[in-house]
Protein backbone atom coordinates (compact mmCIF):
# COMPACT_ATOMS: atom_id res chain seq x y z
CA UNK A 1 170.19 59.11 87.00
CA UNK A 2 167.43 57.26 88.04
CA UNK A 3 164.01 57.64 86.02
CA UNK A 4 160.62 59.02 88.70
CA UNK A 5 161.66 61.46 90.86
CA UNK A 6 158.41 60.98 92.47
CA UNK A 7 158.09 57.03 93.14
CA UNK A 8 157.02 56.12 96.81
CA UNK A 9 155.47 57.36 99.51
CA UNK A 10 157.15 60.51 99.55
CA UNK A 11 157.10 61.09 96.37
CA UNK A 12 155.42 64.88 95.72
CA UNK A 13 156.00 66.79 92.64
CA UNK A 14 156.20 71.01 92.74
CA UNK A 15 152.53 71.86 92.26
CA UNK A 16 152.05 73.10 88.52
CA UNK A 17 148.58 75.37 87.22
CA UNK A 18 146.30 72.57 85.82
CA UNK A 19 144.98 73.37 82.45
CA UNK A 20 141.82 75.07 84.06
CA UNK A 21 144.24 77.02 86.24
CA UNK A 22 143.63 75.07 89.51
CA UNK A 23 146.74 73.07 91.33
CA UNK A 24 147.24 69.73 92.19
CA UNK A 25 146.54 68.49 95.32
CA UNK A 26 149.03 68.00 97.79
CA UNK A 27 149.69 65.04 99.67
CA UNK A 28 149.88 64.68 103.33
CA UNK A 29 152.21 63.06 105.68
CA UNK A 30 152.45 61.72 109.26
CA UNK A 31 152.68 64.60 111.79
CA UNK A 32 156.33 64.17 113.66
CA UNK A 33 156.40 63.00 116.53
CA UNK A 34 158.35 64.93 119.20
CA UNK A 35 158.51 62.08 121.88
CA UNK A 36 162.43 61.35 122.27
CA UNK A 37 163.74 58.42 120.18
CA UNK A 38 165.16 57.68 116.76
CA UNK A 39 162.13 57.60 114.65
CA UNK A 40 159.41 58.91 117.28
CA UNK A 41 156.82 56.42 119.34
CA UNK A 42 156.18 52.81 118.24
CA UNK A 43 153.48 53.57 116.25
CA UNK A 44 155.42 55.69 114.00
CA UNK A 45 158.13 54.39 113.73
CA UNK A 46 157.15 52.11 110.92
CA UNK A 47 156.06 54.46 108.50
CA UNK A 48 159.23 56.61 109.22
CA UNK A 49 161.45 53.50 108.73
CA UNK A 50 158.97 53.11 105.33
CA UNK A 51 160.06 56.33 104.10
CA UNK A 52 163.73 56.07 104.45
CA UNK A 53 163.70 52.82 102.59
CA UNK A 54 161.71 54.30 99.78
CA UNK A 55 164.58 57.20 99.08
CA UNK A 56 167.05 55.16 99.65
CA UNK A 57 166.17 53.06 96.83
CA UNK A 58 167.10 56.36 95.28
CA UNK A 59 170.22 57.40 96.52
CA UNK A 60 173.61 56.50 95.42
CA UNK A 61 175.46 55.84 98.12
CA UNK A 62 179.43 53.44 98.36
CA UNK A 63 179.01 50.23 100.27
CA UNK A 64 178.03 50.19 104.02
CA UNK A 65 180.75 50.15 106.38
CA UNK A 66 182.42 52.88 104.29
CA UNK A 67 183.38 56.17 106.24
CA UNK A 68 181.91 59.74 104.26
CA UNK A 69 182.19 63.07 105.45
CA UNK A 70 178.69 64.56 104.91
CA UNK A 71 178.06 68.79 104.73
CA UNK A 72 174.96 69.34 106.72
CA UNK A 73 173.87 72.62 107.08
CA UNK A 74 170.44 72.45 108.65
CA UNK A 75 168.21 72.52 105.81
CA UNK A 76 165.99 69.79 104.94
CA UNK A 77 168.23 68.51 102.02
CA UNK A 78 171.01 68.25 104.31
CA UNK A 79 169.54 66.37 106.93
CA UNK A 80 167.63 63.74 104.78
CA UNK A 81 171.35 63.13 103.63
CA UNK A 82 172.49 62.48 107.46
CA UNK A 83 169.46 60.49 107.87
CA UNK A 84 169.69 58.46 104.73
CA UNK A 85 173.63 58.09 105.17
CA UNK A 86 173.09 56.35 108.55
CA UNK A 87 170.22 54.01 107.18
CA UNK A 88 172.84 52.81 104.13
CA UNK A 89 175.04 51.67 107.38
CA UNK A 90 177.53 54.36 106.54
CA UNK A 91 179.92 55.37 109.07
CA UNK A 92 179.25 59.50 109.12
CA UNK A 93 181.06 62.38 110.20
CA UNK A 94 178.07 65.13 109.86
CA UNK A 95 180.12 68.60 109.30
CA UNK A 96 178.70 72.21 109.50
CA UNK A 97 179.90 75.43 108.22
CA UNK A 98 179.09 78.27 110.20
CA UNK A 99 179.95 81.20 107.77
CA UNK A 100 178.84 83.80 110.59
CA UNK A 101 176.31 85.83 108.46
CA UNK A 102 173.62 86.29 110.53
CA UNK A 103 173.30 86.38 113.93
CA UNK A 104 171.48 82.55 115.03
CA UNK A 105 174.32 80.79 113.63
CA UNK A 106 175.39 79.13 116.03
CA UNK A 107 171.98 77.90 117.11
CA UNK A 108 171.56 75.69 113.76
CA UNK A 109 175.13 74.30 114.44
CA UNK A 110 173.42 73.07 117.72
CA UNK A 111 170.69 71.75 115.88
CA UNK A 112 172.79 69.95 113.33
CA UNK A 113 174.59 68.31 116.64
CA UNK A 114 171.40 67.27 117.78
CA UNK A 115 170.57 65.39 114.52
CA UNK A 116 173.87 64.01 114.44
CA UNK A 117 173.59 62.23 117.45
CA UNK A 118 170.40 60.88 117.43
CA UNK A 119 171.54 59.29 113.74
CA UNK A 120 174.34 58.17 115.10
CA UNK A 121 176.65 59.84 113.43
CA UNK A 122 180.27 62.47 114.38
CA UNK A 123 179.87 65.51 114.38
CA UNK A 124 182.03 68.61 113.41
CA UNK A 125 181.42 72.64 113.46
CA UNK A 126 183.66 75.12 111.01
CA UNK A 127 183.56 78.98 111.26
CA UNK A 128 185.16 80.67 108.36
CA UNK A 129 185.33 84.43 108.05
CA UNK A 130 183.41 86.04 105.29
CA UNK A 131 181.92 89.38 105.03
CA UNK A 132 178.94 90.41 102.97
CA UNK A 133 179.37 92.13 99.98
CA UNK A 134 179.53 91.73 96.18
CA UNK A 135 179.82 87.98 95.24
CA UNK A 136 178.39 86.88 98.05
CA UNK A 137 177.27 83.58 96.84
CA UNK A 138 180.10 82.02 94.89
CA UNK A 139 182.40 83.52 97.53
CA UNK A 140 180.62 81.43 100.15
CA UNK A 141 180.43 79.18 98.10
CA UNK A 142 184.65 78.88 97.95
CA UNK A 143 185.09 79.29 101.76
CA UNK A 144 182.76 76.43 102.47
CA UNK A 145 184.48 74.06 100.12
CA UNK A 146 187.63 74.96 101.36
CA UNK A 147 186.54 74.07 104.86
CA UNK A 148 185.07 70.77 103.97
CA UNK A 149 187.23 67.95 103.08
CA UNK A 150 188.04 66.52 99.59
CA UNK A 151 184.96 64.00 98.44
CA UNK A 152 182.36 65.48 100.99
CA UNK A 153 178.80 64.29 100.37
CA UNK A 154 176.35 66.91 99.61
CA UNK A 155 172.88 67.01 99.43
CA UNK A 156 171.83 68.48 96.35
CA UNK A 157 168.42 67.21 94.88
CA UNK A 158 166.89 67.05 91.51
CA UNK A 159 165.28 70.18 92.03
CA UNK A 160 169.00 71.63 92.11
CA UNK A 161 170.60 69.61 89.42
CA UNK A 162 167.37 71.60 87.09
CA UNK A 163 168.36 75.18 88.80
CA UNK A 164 172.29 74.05 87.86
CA UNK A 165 171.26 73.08 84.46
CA UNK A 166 169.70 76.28 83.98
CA UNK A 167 171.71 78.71 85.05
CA UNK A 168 174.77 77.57 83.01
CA UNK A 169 172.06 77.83 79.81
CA UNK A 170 172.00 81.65 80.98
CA UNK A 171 175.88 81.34 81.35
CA UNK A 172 176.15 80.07 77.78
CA UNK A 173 177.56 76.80 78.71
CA UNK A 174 178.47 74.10 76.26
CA UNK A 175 177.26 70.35 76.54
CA UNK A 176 179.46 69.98 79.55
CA UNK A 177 178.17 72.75 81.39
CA UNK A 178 174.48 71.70 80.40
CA UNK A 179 175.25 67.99 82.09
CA UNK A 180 174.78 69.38 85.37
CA UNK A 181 176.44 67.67 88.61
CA UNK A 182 177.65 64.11 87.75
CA UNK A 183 175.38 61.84 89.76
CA UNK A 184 177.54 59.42 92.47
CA UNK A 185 178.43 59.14 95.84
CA UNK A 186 179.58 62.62 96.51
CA UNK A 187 175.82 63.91 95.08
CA UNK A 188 174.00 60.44 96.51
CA UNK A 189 170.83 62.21 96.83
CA UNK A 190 170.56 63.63 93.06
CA UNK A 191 167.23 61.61 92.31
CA UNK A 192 165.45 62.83 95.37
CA UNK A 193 163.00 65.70 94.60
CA UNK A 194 163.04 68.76 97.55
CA UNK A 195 159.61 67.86 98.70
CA UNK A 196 160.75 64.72 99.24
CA UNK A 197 163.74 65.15 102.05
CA UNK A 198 161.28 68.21 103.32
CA UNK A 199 158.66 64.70 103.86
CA UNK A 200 161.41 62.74 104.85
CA UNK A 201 162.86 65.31 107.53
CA UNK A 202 158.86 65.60 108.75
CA UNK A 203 158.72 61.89 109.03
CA UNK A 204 161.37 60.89 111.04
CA UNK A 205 160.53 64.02 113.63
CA UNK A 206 163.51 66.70 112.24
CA UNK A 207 162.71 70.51 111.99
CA UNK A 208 165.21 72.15 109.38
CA UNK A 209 166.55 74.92 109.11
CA UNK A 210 165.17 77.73 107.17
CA UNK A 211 167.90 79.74 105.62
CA UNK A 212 166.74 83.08 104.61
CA UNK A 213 169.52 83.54 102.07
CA UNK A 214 167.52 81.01 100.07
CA UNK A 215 164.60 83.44 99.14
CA UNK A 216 167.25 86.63 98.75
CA UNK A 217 166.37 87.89 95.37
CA UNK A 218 169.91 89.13 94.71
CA UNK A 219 171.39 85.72 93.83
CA UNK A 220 170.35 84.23 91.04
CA UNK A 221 169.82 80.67 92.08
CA UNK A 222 167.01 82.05 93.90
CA UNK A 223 165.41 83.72 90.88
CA UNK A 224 165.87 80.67 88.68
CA UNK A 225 164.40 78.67 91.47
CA UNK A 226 161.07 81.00 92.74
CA UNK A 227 160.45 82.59 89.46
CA UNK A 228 161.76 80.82 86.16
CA UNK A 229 161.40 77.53 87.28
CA UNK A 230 157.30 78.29 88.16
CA UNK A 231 156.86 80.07 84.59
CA UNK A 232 158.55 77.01 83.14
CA UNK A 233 156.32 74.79 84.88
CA UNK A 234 152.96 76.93 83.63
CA UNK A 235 154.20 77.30 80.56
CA UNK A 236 155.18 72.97 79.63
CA UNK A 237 151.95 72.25 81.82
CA UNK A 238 153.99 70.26 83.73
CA UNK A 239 156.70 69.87 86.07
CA UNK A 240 159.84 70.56 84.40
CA UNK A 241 162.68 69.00 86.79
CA UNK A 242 162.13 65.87 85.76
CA UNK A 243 162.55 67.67 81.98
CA UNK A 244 165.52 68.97 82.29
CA UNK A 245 167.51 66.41 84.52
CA UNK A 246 166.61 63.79 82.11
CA UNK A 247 168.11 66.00 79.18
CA UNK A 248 171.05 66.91 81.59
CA UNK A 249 171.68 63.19 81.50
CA UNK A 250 171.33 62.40 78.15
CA UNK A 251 174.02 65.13 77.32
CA UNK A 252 176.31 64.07 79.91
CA UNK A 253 176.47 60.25 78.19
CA UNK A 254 177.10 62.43 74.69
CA UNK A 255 179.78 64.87 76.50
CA UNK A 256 181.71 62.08 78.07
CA UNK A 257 181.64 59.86 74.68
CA UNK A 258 183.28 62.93 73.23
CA UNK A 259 185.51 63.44 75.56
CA UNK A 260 186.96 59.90 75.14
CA UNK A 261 187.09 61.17 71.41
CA UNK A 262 189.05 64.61 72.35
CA UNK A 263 191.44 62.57 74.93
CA UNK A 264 192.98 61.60 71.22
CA UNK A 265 194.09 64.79 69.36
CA UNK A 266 197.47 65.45 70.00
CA UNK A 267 196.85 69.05 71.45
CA UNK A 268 201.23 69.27 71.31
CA UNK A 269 200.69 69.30 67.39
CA UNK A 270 199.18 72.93 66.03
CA UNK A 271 198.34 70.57 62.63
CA UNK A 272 196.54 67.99 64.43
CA UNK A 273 194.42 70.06 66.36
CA UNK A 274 193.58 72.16 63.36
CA UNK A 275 192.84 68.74 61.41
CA UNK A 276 190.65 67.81 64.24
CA UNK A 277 186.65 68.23 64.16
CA UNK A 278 186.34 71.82 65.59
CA UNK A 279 184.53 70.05 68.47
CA UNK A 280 186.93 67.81 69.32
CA UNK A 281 189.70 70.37 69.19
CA UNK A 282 187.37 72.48 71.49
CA UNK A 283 187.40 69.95 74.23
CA UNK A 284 190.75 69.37 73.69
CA UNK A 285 191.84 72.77 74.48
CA UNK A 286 189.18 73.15 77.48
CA UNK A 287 190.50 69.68 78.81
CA UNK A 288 194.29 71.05 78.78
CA UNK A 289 193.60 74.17 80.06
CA UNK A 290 191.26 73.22 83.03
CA UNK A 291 193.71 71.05 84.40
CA UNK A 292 196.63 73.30 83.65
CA UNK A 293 198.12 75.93 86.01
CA UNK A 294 197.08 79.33 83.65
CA UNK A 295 193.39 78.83 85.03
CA UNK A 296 191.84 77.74 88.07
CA UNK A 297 188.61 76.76 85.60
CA UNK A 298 188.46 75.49 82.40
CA UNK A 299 188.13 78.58 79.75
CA UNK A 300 185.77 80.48 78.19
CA UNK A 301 184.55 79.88 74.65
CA UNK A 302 185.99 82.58 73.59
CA UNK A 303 189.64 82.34 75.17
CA UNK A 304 189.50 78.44 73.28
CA UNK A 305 188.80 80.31 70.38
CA UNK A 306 191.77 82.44 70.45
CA UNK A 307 193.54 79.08 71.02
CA UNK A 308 192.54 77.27 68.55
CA UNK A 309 193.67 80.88 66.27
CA UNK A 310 197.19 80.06 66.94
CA UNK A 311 196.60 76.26 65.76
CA UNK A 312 195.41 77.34 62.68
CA UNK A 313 198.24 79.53 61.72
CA UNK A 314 195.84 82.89 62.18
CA UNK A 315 197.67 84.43 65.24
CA UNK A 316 200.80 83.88 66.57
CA UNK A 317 200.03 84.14 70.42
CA UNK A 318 197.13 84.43 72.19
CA UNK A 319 196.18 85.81 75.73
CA UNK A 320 194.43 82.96 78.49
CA UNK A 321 194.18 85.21 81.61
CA UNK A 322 196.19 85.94 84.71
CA UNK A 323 199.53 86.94 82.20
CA UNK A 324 199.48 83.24 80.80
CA UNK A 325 199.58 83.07 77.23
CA UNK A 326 199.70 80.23 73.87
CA UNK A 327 202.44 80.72 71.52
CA UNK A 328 203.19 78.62 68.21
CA UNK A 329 206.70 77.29 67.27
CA UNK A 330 207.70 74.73 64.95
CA UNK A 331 204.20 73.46 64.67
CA UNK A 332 204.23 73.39 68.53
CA UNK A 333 201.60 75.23 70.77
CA UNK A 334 203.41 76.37 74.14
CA UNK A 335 201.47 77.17 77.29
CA UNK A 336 203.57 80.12 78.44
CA UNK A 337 203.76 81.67 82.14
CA UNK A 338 204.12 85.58 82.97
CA UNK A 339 208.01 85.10 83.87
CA UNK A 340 208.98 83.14 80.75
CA UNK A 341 210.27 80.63 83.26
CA UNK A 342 211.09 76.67 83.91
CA UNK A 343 207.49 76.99 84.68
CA UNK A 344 206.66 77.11 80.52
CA UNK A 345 204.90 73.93 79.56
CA UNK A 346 204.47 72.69 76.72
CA UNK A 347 200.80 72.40 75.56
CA UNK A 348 200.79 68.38 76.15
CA UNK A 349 202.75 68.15 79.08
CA UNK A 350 199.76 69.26 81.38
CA UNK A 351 198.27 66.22 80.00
């Protein structure tokens, strides 16, 4: 991930207590213009085409020409990613997911629309079903994704790539889980700070959406994001996204180098695995089992644990969820199903 969040004329950090308890000053930016056009009148238009240049020096977007699918909600993250799609000469189909929660809905689906076609871009609606209700968030979550198509572009920021980071800390996530989202084209806009596509939607004349869900105190997201990340910030005496997306990187480059490492323990062999390092053989078993059919995610620490039991000759089975088990014979760990069926793999052959 690139270094300076902050670089260019848009560049504005989350305003942190000084050391004599003041704030930092603000900057300002060019009042939209709401005369018709792409950018606004003539004499805007170069400071709007300025601004786009200067994030997408940030962004990591394929070549242009390519065709991307791009999930555009309304919100100002969203439609600095239409915006900065078209200017990388992308050819984009701008979808939105109405998930019918509150009534106005359909009004920001219209508004999407209207961005999409002045950027030049397709545009699709999606209504799925979904009630409120416990699990409100990851469930939404699920029913967008599975609306969207495979490889959609999003446009999560640096600002969320810190909340991500964070919450999987509070999850007790390994290194993996601590890497964040893996920069790249379907995340092309994870070195742009917040402020800066709420600038960049200002500049070029867009009014976002503002999603009330996103200051509901009964997801957590929102708490990491209006209350730890603040006391983090007064507490370093300086903003801490930049902090933590650098570290998320630097563990991600570590992660991956071991996972190159794990990709060579024979996970089929109960001696190999126990031979291995123990974190090796941990990523072994999480690699296996993520991509398996027992779980739909990759296991807890504690279910690899129970695993890596069975390699080392101190259990003889061990429970993985949903009825799925790991049994030991002749030396050989077995990935078993609920029926006992055809369907019983052996440990490697998920692999």
């Amino acid at each position: 991930m690139a270094s300076g969040f902050c670089d260019g004329p848009l560049g504005s950090e989350r305003s942190v207590p000084s050391q004599n308890g003041g704030s930092p000053a603000g900057r300002s930016f060019p009042e939209a213009s709401s005369r018709p056009g792409r950018f606004g009148d003539s004499g805007k238009v170069a400071r709007s085409a300025g601004a786009v240049e200067a994030l997408l020096a940030k962004c990591v977007f394929p070549p242009a020409g390519t065709a991307v699918t791009c999930a555009v909600s309304g919100g100002a993250d969203s439609l600095a990613l239409l915006v900065l799609a078209g200017a990388a000469g992308l050819d984009v189909t701008a979808v939105h997911v109405d998930h019918g929660l509150r009534s106005g809905s359909a009004t920001e689906a219209d508004i999407v629309q209207g961005a999409a076609d002045r950027f030049g871009a397709t545009f699709r609606s999606v209504a799925v079903e979904l009630a409120d209700g416990p699990n409100l968030e990851a469930r939404a979550r699920t029913a967008r994704y599975s609306a969207l198509p495979a490889g959609v572009c999003t446009g999560h920021t640096a600002d969320d790539q810190a909340e991500t980071v964070l919450l999987n800390l509070l999850r007790g996530a390994g290194s993996t889980g601590l890497a964040g989202m893996r920069p790249g084209p379907r995340r092309p806009l994870l070195a742009v700070r917040r402020a800066e596509t709420v600038a960049l939607c200002a500049a070029v004349g867009l009014n976002p959406v503002q999603d009330p869900s996103n200051a509901d105190p009964r997801f957590r997201r929102n708490r990491v994001r209006h209350e730890l990340l603040p006391l983090l910030d007064d507490l370093a005496g300086r903003d801490v996204v930049p902090v933590l997306c650098r570290q998320a990187d630097l563990l991600r480059d570590e992660a991956d180098l071991l996972g190159v490492l794990a990709a060579e323990v024979d996970v089929r062999d109960a001696g190999s695995l126990r031979d291995a390092p123990v974190a090796l053989a941990r990523l072994a078993v999480r690699a296996w089992m993520g991509s398996g059919p027992a779980t739909e995610h990759p296991p807890d620490a504690a279910t690899v644990e129970r695993v890596l039991a069975v390699a080392r000759l101190e259990a003889g089975a061990a429970d993985v969820g949903a009825g799925w088990r790991v049994t030991r014979s002749a030396g050989v760990l077995r990935l078993e199903g609920p029926a006992r069926s055809d369907s019983d793999l052996a440990l490697g052959d998920a692999n």
